[in-house]
N, C-alpha and C. Protein backbone atom coordinates (compact mmCIF):
# COMPACT_ATOMS: atom_id res chain seq x y z
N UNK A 1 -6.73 -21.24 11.14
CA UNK A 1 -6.07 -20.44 10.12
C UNK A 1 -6.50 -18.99 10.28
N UNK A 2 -5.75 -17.76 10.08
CA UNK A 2 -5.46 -16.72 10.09
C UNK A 2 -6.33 -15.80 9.09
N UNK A 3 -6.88 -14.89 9.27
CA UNK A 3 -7.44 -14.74 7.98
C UNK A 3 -7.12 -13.76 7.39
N UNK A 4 -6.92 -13.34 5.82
CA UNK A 4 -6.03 -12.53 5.62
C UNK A 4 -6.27 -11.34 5.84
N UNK A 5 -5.52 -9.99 5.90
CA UNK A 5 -5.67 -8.63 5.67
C UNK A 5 -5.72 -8.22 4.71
N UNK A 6 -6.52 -6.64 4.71
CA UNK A 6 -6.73 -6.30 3.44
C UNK A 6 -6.54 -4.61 3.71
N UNK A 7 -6.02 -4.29 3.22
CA UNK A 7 -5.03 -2.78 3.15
C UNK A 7 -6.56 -1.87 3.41
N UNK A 8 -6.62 -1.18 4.61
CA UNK A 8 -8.02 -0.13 5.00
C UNK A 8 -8.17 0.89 3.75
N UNK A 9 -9.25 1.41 4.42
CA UNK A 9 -9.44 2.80 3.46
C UNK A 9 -8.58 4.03 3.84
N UNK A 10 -7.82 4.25 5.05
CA UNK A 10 -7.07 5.70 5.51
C UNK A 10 -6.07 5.17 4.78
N UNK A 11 -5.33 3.51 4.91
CA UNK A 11 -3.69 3.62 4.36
C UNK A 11 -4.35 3.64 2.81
N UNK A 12 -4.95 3.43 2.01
CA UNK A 12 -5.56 3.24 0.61
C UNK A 12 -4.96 4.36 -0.05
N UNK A 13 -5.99 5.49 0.76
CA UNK A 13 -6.08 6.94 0.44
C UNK A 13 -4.23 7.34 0.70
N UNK A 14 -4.04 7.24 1.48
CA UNK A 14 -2.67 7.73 2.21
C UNK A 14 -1.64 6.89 0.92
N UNK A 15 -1.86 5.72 0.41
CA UNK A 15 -0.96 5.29 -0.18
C UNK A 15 -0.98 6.10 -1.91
N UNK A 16 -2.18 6.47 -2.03
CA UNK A 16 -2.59 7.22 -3.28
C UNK A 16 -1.83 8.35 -3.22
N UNK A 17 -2.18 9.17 -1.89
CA UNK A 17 -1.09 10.76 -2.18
C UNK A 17 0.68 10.42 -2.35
N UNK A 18 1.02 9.05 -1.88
CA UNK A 18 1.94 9.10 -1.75
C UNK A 18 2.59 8.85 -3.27
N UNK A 19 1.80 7.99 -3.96
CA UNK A 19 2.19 7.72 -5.63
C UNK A 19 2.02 8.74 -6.26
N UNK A 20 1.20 10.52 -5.97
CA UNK A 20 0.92 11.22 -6.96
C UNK A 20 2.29 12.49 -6.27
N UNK A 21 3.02 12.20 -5.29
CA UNK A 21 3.65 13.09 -4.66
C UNK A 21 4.56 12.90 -5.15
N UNK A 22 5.02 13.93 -6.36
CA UNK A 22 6.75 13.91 -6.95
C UNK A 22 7.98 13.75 -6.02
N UNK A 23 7.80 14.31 -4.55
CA UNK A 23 8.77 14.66 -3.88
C UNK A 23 9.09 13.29 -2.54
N UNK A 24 7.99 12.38 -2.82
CA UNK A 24 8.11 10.87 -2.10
C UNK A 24 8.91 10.07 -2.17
N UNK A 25 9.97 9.56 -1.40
CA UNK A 25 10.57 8.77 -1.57
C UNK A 25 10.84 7.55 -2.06
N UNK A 26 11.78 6.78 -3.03
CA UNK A 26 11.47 5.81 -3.70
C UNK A 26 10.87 4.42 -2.69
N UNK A 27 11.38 4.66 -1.48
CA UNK A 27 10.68 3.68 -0.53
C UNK A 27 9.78 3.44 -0.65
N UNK A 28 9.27 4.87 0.28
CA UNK A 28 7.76 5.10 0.11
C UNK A 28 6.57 4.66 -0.87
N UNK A 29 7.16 5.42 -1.96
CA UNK A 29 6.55 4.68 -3.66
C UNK A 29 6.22 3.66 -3.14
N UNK A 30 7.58 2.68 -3.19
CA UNK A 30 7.14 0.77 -3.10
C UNK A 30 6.29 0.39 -2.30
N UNK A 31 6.50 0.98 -0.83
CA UNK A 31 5.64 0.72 0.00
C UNK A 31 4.13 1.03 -0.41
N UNK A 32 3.68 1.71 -0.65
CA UNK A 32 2.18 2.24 -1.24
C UNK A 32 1.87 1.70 -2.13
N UNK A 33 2.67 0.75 -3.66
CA UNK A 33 2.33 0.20 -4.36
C UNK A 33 1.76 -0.89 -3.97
N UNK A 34 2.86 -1.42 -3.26
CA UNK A 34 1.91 -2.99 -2.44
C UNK A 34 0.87 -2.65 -1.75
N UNK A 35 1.16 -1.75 -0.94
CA UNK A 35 -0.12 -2.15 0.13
C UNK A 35 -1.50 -1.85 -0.64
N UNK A 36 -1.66 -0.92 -2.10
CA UNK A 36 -2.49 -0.67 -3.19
C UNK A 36 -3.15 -1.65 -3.71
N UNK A 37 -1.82 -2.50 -3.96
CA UNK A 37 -2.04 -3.68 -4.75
C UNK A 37 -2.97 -4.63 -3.68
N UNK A 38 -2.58 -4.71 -2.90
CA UNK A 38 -3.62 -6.33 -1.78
C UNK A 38 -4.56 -5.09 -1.16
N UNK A 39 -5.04 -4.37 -1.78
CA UNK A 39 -6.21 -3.29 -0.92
C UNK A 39 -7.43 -3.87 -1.06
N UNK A 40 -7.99 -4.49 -2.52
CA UNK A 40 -9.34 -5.53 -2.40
C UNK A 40 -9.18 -6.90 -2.99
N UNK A 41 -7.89 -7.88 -2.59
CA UNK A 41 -7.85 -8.82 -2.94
C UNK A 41 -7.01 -9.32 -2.20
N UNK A 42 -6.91 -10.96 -2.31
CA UNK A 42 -6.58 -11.95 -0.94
C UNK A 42 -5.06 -11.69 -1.09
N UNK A 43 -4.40 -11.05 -1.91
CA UNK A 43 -2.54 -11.13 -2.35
C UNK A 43 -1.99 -10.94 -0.69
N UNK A 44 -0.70 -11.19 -0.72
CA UNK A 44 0.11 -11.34 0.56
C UNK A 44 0.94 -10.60 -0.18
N UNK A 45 1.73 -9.75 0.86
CA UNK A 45 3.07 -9.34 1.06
C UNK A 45 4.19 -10.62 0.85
N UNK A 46 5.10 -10.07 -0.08
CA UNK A 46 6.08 -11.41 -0.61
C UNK A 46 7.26 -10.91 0.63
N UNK A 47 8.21 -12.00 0.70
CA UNK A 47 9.05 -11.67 1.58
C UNK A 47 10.03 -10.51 1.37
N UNK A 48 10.65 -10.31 0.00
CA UNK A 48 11.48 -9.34 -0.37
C UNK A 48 10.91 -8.07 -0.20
N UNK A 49 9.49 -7.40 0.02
CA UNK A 49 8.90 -6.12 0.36
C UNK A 49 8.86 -6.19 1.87
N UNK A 50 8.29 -7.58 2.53
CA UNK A 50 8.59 -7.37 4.04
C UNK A 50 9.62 -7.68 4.77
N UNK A 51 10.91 -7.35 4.10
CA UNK A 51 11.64 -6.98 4.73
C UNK A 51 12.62 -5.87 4.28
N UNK A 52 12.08 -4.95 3.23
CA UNK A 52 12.07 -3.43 3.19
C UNK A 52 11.35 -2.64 4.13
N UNK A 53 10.09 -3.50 4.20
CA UNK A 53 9.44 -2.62 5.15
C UNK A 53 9.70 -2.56 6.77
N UNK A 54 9.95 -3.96 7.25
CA UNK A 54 10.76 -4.02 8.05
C UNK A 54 12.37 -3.02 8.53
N UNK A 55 12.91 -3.17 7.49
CA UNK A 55 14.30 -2.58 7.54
C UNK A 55 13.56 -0.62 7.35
N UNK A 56 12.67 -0.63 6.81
CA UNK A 56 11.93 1.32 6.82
C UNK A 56 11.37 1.32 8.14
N UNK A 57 10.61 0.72 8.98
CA UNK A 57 10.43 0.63 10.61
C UNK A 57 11.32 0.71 11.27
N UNK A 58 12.91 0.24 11.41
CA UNK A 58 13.66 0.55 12.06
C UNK A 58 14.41 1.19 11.98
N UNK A 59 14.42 2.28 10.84
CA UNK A 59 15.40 3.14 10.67
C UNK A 59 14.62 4.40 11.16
N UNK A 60 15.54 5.15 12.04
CA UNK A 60 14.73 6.40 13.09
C UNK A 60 14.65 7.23 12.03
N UNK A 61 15.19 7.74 10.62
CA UNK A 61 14.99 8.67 9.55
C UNK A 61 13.79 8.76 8.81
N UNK A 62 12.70 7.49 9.29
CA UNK A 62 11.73 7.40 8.31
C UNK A 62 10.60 8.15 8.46
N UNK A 63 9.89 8.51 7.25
CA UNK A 63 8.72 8.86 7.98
C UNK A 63 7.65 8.88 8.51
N UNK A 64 6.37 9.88 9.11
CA UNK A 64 5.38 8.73 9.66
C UNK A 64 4.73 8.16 8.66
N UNK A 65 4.86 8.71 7.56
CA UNK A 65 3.66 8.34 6.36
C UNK A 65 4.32 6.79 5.85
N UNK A 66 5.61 6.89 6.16
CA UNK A 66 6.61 5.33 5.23
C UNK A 66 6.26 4.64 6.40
N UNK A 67 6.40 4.80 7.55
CA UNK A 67 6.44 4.20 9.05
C UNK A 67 4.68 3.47 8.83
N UNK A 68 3.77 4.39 8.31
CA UNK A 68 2.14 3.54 8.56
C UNK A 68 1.94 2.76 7.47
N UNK A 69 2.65 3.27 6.46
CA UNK A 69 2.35 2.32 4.88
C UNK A 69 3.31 0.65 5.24
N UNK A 70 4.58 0.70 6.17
CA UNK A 70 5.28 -0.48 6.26
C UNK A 70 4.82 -1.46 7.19
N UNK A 71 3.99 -0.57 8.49
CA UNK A 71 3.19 -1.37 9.04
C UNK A 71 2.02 -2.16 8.64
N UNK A 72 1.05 -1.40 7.06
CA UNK A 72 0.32 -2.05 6.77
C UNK A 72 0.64 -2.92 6.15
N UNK A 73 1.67 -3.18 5.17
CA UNK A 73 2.04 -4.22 4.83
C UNK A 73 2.65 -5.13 5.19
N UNK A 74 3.61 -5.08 6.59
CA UNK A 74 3.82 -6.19 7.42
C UNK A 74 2.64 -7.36 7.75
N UNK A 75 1.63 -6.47 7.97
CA UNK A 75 0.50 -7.19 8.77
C UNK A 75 -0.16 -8.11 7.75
N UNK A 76 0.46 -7.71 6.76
CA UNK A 76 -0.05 -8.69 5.50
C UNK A 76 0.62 -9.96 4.66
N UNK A 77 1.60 -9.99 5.50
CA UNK A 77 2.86 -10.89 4.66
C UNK A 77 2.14 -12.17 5.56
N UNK A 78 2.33 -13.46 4.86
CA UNK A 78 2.16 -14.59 4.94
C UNK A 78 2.30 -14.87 6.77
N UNK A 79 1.95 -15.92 7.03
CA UNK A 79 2.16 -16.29 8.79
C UNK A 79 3.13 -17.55 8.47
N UNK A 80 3.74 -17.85 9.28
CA UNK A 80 4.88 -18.86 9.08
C UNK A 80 4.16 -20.21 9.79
């Protein structure tokens, strides 16, 4: 068994400026809420956020800050 992830201290911090930044995208927001939320506890990424975050990784418009917050929470969604 796999053991879970737990959201670092750079995306933590990084996900904090992104909730106090008026001018952040509502993506973004979501993305930083979760990965906030499972930062010191065993929670998983539910499927309906990883595959926002998914669908914010492949869109070339995103940014790097939405691009590192979607990766951290990929890495956190359940293993099949």
């Amino acid at each position: 068994m796999s053991r879970n992830e737990k959201t670092g201290p750079r995306v933590t911090k990084t996900a904090a400026l992104v909730l106090r930044d008026p001018n952040a995208s509502a993506l973004a927001k979501s993305l930083a809420g979760s990965g906030l939320a499972q930062a010191h506890t065993t929670k998983q990424t539910s499927p309906a956020v990883a595959r926002t975050a998914a669908k914010a990784l492949n869109d070339g418009r995103t940014s790097t800050t939405t691009r590192a917050l979607a990766g951290s929470v990929l890495t956190q969604k359940p293993k099949r």
